[in-house]
Each structure stands twice: as structure tokens, then as C-alpha cells.
C-alpha atoms as a PDB file:
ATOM      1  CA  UNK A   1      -0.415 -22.880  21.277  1.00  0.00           C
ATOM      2  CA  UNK A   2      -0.760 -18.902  22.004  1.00  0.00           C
ATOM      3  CA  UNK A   3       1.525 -16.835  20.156  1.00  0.00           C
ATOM      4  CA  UNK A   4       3.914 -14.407  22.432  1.00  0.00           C
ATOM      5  CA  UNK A   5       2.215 -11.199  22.810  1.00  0.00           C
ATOM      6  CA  UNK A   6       4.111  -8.265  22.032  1.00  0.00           C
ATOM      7  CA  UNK A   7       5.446  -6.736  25.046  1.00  0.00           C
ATOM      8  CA  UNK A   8       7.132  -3.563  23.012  1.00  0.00           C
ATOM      9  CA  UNK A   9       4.695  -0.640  22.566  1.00  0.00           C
ATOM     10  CA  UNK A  10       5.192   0.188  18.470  1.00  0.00           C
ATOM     11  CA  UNK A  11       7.321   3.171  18.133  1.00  0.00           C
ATOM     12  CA  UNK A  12       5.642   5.617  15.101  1.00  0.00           C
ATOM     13  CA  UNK A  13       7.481   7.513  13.115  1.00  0.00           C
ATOM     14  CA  UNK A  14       5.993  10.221  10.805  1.00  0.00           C
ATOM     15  CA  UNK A  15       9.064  12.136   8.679  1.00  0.00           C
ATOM     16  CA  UNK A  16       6.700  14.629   7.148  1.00  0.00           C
ATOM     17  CA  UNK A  17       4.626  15.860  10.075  1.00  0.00           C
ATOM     18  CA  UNK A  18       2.216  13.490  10.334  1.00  0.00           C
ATOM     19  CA  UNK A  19       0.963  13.189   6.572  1.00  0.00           C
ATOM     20  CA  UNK A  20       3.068   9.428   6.593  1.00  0.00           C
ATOM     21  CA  UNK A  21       2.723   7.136   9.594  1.00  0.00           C
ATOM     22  CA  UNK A  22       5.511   4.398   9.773  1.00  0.00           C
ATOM     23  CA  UNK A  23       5.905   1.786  12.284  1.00  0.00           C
ATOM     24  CA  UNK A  24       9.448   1.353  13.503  1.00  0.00           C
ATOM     25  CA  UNK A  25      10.579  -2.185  14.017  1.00  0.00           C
ATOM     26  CA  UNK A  26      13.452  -3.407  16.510  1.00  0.00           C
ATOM     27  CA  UNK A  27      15.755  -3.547  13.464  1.00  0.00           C
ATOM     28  CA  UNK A  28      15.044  -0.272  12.460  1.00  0.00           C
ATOM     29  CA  UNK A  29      12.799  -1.115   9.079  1.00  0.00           C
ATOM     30  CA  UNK A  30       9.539   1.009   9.031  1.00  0.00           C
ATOM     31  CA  UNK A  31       6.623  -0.435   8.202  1.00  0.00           C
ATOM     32  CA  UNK A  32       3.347   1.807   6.642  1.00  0.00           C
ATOM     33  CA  UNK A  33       0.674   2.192   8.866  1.00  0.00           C
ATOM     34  CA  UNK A  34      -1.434   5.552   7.200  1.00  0.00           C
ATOM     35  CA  UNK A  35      -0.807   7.457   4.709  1.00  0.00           C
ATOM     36  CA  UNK A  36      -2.913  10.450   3.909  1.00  0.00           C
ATOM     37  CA  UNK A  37      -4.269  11.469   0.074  1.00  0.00           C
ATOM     38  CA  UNK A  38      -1.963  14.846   0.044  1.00  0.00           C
ATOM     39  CA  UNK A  39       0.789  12.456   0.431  1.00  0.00           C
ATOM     40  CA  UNK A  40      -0.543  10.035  -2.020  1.00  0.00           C
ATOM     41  CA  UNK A  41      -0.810  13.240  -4.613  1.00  0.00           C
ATOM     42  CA  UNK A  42       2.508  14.469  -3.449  1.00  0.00           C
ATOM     43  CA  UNK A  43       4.294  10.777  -3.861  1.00  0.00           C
ATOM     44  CA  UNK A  44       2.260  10.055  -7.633  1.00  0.00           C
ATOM     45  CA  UNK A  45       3.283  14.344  -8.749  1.00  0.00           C
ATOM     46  CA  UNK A  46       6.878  13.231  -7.940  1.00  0.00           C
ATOM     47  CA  UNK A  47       7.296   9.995  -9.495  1.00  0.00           C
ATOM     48  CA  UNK A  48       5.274  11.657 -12.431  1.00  0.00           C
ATOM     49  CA  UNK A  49       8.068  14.415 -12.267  1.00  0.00           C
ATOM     50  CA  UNK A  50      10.939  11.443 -13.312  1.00  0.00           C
ATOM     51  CA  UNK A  51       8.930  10.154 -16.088  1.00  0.00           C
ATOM     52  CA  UNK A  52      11.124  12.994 -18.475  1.00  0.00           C
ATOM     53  CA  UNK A  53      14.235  12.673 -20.627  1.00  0.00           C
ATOM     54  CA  UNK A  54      15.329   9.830 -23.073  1.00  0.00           C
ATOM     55  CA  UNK A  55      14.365   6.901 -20.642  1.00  0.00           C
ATOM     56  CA  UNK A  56      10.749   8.366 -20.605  1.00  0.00           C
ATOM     57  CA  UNK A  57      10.588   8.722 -24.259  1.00  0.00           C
ATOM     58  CA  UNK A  58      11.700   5.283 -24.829  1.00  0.00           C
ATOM     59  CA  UNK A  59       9.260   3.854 -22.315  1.00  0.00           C
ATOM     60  CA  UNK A  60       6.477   6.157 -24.595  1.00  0.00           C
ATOM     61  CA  UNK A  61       7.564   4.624 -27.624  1.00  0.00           C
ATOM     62  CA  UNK A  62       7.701   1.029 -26.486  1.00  0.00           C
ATOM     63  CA  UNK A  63       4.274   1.133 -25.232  1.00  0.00           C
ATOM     64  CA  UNK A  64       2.124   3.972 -27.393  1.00  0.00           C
ATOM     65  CA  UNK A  65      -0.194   3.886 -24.094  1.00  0.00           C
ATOM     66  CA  UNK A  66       1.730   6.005 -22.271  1.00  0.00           C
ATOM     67  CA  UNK A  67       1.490   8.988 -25.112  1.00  0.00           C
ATOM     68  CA  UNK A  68      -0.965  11.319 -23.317  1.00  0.00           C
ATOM     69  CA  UNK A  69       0.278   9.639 -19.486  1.00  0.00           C
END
């Protein structure tokens, strides 16, 4: 049995000038479709930014790994 072809052209969505491609479903989730490496840097510098204050500390101390991290 065929499956029913998609008769909706994909709507893309890019919310930082075209450095992040989403793929907007009917229900308005976004799927990724492309994502460049300055994003990628951008995204890992600002998750590395919250790693500070007494959660981060505990998290260093729990697991001595994350020391020089």
C-alpha cells in the first residue's frame, strides 16, 4: 500500500538569519533540518556559560571529571 504523499510544501523557519533551519509542522512544532558550526559554537559557548554557581560546583565535585571542563 503507497503511503499519502505530502501535498503541503514544508514551511522553513530560520530565527537567527539563516544559521538554524527548522521545519515547521501543521501543529506548529519545528523540526531541525541544518544547523551550521557558528551555531553549534554559539549553542555549546552558551550552555558552557550556565555551567557556574553552586549547581556547577556540585556537579564538579560529584564527578572530579568535570574539574578542568
Amino acid at each position: 500500500m503507497k503511503s499519502k504523499a505530502r501535498k503541503i510544501n514544508p514551511i522553513y523557519v530560520s530565527p537567527d538569519g539563516g544559521e538554524t533551519v527548522y521545519e515547521q509542522l501543521p501543529n506548529g512544532d519545528r523540526i531541525l533540518v541544518e544547523q551550521s558550526q557558528k551555531a553549534k559554537d554559539e549553542e555549546t559557548a552558551y550552555q558552557e556559560a550556565e555551567m557556574v554557581g553552586a549547581e556547577a560546583i556540585e556537579l564538579r565535585r560529584k564527578y572530579p571529571a568535570l574539574q578542568k571542563a
